[in-house]
Each structure stands twice: as C-alpha cells, then as structure tokens.
C-alpha atoms as a PDB file:
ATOM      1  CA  UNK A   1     111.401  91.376 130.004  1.00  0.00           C
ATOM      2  CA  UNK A   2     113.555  94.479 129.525  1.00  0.00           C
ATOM      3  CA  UNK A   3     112.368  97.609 128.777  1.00  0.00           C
ATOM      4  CA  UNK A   4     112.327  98.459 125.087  1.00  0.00           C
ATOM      5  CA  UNK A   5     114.895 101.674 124.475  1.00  0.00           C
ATOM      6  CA  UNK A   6     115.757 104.202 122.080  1.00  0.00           C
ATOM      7  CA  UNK A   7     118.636 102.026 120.992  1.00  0.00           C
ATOM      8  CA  UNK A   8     116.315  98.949 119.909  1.00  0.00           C
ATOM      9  CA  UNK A   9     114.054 101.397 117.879  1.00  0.00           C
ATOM     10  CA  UNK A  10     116.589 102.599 115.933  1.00  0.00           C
ATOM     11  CA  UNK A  11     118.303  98.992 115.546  1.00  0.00           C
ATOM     12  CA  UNK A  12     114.826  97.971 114.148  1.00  0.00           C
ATOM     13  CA  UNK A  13     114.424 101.254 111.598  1.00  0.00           C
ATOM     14  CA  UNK A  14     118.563 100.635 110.497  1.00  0.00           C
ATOM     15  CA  UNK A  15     117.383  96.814 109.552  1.00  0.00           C
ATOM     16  CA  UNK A  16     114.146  97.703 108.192  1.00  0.00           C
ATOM     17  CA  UNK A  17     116.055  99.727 105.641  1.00  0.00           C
ATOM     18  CA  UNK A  18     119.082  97.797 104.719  1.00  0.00           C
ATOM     19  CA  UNK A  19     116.080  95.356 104.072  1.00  0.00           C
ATOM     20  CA  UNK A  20     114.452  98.121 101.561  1.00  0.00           C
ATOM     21  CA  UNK A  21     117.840  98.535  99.976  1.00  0.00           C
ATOM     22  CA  UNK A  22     117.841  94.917  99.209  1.00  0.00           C
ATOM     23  CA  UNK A  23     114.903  95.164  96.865  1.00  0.00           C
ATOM     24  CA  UNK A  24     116.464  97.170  94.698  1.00  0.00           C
ATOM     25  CA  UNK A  25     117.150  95.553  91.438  1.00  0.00           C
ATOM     26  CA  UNK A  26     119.888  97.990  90.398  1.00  0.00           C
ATOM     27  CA  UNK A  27     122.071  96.604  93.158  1.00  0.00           C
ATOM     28  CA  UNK A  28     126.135  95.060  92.415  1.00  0.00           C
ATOM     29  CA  UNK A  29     126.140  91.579  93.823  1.00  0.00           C
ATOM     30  CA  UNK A  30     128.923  93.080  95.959  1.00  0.00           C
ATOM     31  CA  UNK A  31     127.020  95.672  97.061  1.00  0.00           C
ATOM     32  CA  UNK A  32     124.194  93.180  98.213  1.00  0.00           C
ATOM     33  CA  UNK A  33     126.704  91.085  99.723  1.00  0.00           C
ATOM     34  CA  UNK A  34     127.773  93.910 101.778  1.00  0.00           C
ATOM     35  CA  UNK A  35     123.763  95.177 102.901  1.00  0.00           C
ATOM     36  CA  UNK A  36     123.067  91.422 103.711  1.00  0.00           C
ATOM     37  CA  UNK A  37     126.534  90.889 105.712  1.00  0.00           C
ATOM     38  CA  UNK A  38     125.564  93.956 107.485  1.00  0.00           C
ATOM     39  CA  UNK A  39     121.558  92.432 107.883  1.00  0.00           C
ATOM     40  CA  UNK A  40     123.362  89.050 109.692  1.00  0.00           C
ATOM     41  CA  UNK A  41     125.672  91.143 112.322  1.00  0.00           C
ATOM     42  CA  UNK A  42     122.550  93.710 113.235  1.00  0.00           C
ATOM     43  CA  UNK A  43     120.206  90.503 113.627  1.00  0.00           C
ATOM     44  CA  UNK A  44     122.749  89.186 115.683  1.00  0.00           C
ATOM     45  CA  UNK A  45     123.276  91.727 117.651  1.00  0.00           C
ATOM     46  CA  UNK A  46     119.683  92.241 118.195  1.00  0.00           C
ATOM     47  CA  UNK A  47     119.831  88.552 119.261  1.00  0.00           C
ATOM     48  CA  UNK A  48     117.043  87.472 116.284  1.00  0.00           C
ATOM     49  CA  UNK A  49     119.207  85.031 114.966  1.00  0.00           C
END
C-alpha cells in the first residue's frame, strides 16, 4: 500500500468541499453541473471511481 501524502489530503479536503458546495440550495443548475463535473474528474483521479 502506498504511503498516504500531502497531495491525497488535500485531494480529499478539495472533494469534501465541492461536496459542501453542492448542498447549497441557492446554486444555478450550471453552476452544479460544473461542482459535480469537477467531483467526477477529482474521484477519478483519486482512482474512487
């Protein structure tokens, strides 16, 4: 198993908040387009999906 880095941490804390930004209920539909577009390439570059 490799070693967990600096650069997974902050992977994690940029995907736990574009998660947080998608419960706001003041968000454009393109705007949470965007956030979950952006939630798809960081999981998949994190290799979660």
């Amino acid at each position: 198993m490799p070693a967990y880095t600096c650069a997974d941490y902050r992977a994690e804390m940029i995907l736990a908040g574009l998660m947080k930004q998608l419960q706001n209920k003041d968000l454009s539909e393109v705007r949470r387009n965007e956030i979950m577009n952006d939630i798809k390439k960081l999981k998949e570059k994190m290799g979660l999906d």
